[in-house]
PDB file of N, CA and C in Angstrom:
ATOM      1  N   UNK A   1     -83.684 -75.405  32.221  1.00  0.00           N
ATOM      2  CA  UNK A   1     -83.896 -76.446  31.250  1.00  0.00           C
ATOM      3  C   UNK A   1     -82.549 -76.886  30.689  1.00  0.00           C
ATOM      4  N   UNK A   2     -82.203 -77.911  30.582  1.00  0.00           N
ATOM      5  CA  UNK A   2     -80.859 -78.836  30.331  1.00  0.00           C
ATOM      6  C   UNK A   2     -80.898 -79.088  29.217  1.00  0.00           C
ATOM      7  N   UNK A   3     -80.009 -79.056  28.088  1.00  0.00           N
ATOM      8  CA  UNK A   3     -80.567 -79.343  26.691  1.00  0.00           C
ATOM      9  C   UNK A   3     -80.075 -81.160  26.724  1.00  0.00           C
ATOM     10  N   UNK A   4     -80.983 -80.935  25.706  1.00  0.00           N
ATOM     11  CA  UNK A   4     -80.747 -82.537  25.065  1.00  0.00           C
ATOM     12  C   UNK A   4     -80.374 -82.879  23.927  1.00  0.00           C
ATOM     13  N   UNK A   5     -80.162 -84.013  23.378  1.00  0.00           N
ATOM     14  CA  UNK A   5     -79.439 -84.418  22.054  1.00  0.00           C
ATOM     15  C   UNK A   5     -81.172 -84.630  21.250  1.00  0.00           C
ATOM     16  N   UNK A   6     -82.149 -85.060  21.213  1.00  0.00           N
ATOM     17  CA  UNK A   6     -82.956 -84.872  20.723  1.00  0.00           C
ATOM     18  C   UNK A   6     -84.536 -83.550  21.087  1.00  0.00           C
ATOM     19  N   UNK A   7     -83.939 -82.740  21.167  1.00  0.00           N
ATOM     20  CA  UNK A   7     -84.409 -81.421  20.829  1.00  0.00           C
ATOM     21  C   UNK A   7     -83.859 -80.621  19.990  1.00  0.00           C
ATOM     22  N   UNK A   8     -85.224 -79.816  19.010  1.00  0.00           N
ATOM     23  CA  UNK A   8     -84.836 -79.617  18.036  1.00  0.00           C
ATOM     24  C   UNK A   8     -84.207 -78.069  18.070  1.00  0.00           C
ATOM     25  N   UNK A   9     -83.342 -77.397  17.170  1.00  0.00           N
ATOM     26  CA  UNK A   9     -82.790 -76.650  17.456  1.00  0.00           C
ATOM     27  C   UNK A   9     -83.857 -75.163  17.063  1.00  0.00           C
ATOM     28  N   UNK A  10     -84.908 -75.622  16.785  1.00  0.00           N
ATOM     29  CA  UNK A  10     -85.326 -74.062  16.432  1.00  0.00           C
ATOM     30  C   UNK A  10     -86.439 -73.756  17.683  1.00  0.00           C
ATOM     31  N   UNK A  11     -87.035 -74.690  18.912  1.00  0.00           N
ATOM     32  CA  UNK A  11     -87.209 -74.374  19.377  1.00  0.00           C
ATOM     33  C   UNK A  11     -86.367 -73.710  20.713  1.00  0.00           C
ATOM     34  N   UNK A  12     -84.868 -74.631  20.591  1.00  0.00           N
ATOM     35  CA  UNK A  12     -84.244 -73.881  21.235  1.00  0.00           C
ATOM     36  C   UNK A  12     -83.644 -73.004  21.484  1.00  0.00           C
ATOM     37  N   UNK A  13     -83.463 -72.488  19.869  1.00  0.00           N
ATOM     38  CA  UNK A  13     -82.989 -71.080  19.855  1.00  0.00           C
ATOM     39  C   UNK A  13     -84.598 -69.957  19.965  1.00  0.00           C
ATOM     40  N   UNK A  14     -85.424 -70.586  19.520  1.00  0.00           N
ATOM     41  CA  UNK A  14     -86.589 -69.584  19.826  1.00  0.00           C
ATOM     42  C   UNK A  14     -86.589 -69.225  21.463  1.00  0.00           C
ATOM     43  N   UNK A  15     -86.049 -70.275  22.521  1.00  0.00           N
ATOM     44  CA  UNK A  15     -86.740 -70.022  23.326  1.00  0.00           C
ATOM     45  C   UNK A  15     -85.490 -70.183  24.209  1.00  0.00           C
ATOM     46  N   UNK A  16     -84.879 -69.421  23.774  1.00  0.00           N
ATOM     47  CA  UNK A  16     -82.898 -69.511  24.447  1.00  0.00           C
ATOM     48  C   UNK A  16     -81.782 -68.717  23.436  1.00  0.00           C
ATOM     49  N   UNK A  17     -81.986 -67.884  23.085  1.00  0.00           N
ATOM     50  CA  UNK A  17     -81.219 -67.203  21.409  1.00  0.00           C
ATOM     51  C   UNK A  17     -79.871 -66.982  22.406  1.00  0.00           C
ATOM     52  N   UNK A  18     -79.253 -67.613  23.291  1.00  0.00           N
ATOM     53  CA  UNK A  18     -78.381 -67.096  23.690  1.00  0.00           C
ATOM     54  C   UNK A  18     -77.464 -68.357  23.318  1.00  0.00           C
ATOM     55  N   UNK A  19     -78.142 -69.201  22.842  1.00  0.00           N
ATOM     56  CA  UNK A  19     -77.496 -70.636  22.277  1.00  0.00           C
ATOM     57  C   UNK A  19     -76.814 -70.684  21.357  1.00  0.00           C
ATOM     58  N   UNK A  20     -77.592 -69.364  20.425  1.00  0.00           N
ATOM     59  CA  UNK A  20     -77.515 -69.632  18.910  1.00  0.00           C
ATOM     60  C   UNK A  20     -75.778 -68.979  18.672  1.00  0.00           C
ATOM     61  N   UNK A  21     -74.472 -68.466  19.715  1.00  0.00           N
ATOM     62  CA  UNK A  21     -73.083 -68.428  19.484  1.00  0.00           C
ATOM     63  C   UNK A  21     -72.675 -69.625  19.756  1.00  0.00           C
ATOM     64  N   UNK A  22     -73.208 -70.732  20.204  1.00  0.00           N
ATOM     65  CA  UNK A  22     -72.437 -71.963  19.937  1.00  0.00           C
ATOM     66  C   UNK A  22     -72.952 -72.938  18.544  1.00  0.00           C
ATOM     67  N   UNK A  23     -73.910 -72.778  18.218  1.00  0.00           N
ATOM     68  CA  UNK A  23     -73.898 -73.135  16.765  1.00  0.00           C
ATOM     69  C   UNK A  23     -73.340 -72.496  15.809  1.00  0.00           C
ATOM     70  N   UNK A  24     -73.252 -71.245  15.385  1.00  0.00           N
ATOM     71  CA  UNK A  24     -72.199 -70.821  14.640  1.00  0.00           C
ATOM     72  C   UNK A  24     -71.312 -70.913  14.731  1.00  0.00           C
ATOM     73  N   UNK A  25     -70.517 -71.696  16.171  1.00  0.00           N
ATOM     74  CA  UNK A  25     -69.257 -71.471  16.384  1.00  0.00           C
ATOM     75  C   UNK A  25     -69.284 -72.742  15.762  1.00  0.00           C
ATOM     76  N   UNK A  26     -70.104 -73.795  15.902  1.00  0.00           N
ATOM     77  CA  UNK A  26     -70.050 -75.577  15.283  1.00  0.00           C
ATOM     78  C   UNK A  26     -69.779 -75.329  14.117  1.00  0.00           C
ATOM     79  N   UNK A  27     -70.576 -74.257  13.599  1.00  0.00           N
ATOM     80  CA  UNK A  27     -70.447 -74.368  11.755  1.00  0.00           C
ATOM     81  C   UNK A  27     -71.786 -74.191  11.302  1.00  0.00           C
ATOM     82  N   UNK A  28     -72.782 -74.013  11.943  1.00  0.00           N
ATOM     83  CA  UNK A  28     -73.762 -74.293  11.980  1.00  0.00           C
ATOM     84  C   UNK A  28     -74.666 -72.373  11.294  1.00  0.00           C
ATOM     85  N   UNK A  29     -74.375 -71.837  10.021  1.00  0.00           N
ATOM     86  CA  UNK A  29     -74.580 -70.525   9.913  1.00  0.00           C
ATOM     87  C   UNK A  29     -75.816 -70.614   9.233  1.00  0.00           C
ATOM     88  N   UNK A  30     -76.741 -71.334   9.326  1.00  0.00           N
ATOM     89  CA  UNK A  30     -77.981 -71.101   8.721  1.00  0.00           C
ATOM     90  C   UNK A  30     -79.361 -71.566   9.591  1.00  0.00           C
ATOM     91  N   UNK A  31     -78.927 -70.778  10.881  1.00  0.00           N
ATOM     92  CA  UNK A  31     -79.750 -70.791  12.000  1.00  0.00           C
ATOM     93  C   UNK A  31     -81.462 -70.332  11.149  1.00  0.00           C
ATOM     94  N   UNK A  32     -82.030 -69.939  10.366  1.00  0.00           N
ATOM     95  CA  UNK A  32     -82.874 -69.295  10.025  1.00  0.00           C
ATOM     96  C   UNK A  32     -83.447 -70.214   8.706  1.00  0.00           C
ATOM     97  N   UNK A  33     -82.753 -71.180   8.408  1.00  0.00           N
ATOM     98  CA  UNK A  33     -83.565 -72.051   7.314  1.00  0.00           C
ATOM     99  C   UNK A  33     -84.332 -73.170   7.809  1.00  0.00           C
ATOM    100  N   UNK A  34     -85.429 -73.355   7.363  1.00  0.00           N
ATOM    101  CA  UNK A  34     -86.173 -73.936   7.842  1.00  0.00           C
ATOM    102  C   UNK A  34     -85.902 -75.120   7.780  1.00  0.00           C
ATOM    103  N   UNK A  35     -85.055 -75.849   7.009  1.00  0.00           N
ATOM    104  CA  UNK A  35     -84.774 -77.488   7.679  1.00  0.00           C
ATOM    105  C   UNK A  35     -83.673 -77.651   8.825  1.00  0.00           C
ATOM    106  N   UNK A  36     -82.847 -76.504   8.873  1.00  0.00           N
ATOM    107  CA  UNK A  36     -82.084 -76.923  10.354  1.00  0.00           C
ATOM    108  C   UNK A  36     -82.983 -76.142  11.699  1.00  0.00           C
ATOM    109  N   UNK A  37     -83.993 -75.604  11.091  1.00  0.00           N
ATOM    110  CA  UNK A  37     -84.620 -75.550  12.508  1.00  0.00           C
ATOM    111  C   UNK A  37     -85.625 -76.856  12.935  1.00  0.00           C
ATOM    112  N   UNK A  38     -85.552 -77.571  11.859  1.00  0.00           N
ATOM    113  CA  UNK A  38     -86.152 -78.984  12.746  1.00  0.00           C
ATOM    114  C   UNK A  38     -85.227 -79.788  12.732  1.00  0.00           C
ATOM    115  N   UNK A  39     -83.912 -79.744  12.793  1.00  0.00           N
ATOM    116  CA  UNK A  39     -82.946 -80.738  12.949  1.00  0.00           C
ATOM    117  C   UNK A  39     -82.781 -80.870  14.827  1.00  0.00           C
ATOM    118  N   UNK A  40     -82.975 -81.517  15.147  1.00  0.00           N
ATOM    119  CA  UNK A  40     -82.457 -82.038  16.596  1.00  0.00           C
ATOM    120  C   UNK A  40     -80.942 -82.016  16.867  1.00  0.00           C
ATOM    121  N   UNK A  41     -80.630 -81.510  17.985  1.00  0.00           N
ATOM    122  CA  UNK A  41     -78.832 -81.058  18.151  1.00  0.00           C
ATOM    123  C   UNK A  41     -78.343 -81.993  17.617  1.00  0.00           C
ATOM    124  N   UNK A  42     -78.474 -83.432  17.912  1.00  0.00           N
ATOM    125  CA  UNK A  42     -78.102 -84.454  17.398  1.00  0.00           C
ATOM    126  C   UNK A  42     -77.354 -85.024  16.016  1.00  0.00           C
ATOM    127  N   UNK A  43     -78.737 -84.564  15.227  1.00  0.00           N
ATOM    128  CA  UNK A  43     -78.237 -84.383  13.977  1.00  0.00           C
ATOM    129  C   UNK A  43     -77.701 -83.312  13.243  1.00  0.00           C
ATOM    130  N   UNK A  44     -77.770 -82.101  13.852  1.00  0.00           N
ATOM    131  CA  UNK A  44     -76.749 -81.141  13.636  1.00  0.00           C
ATOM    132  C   UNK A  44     -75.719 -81.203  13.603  1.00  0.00           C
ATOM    133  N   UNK A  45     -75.166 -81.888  14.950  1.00  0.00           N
ATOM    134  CA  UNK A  45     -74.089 -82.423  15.300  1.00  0.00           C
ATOM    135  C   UNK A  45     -73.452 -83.073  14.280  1.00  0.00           C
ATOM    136  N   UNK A  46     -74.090 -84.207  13.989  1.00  0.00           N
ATOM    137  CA  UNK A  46     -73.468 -85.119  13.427  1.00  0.00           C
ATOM    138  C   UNK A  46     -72.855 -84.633  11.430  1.00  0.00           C
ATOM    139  N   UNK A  47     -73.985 -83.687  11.041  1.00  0.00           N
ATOM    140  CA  UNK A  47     -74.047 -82.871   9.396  1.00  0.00           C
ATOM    141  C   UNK A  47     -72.603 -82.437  10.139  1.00  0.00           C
ATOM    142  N   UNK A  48     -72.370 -81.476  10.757  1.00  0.00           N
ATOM    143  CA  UNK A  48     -70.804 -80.998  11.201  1.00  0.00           C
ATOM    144  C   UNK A  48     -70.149 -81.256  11.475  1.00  0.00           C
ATOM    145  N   UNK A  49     -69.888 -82.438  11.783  1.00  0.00           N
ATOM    146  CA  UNK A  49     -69.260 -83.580  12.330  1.00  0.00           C
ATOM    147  C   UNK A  49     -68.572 -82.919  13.797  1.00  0.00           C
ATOM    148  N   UNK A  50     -69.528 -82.785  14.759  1.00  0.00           N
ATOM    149  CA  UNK A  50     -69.079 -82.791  16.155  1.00  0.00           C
ATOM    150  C   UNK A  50     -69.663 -83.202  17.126  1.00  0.00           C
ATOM    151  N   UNK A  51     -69.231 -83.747  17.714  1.00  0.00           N
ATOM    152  CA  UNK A  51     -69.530 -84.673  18.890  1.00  0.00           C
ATOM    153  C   UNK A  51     -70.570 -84.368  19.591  1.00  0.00           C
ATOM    154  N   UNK A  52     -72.148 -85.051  19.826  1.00  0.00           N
ATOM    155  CA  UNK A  52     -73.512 -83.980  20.199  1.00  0.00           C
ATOM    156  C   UNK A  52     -72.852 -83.762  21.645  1.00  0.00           C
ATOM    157  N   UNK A  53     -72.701 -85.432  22.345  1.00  0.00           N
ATOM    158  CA  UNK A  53     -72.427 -85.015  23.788  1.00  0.00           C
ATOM    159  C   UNK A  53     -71.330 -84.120  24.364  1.00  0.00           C
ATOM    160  N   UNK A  54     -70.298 -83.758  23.944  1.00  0.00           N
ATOM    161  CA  UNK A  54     -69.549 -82.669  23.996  1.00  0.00           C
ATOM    162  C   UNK A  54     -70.000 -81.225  23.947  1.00  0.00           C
ATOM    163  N   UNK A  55     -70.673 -81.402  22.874  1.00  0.00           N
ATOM    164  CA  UNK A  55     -71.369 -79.915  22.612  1.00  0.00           C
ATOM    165  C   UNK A  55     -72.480 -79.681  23.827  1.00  0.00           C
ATOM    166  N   UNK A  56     -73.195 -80.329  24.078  1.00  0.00           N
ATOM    167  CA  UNK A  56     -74.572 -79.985  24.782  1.00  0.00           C
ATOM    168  C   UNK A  56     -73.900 -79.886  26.026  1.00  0.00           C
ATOM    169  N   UNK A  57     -72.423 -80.551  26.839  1.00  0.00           N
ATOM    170  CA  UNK A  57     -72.288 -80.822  27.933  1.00  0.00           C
ATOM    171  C   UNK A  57     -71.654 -79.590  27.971  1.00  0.00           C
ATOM    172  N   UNK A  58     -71.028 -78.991  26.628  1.00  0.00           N
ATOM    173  CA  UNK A  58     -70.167 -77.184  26.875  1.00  0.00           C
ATOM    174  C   UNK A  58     -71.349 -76.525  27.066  1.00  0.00           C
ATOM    175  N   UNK A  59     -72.839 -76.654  26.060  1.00  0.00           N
ATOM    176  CA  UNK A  59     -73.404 -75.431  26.724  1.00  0.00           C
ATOM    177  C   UNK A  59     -73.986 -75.335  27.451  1.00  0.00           C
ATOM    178  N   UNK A  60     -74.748 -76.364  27.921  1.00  0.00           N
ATOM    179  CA  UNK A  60     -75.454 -76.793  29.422  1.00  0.00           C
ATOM    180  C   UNK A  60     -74.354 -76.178  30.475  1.00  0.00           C
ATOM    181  N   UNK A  61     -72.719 -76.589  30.261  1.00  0.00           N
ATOM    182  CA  UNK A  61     -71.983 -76.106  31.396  1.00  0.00           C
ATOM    183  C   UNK A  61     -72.301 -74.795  31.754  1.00  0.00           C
ATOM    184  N   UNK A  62     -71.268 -73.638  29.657  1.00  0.00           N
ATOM    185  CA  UNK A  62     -71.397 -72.575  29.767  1.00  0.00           C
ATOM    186  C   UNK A  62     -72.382 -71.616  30.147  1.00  0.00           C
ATOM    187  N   UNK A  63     -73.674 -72.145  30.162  1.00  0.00           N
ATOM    188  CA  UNK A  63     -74.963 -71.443  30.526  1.00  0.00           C
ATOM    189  C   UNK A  63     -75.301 -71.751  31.652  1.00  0.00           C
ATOM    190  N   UNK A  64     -74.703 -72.524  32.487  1.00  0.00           N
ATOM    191  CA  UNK A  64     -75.126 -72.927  33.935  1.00  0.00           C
ATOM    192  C   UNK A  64     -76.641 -73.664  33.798  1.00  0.00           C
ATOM    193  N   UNK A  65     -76.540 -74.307  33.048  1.00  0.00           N
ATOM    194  CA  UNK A  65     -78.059 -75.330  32.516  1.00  0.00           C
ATOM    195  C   UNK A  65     -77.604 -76.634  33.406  1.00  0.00           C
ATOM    196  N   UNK A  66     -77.032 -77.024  33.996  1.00  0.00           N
ATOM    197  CA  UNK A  66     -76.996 -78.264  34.639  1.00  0.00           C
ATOM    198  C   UNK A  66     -77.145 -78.603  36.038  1.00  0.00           C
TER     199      UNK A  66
END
């Protein structure tokens, strides 16, 4: 499964927790509150100000998702 810019991040860490070291590495340390688990990478991205398509294209790489 290839991630996308609109999927939300708590199903993808539910169902991929191997994701969840590149969001902390974004900035992203409140993997467990319930409004960034319905935030879509997208807008994660953007609250942290980093680039979605950059990000999804490192971990899709780093995970061999592509």
């Amino acid at each position: 499964m290839k991630l996308e810019k609109n999927m939300t991040i708590g199903d993808v860490v539910d169902q991929m927790p191997e994701v969840a070291p590149f969001l902390l590495e974004m900035g992203m340390h409140c993997l467990g509150c319930p409004a960034s688990r319905m935030e879509t990478f997208e807008q994660a991205c953007m609250v942290h100000g980093v680039n979605p398509d950059e990000m999804l294209e490192r971990i899709n790489t780093q995970l061999g998702l592509e």
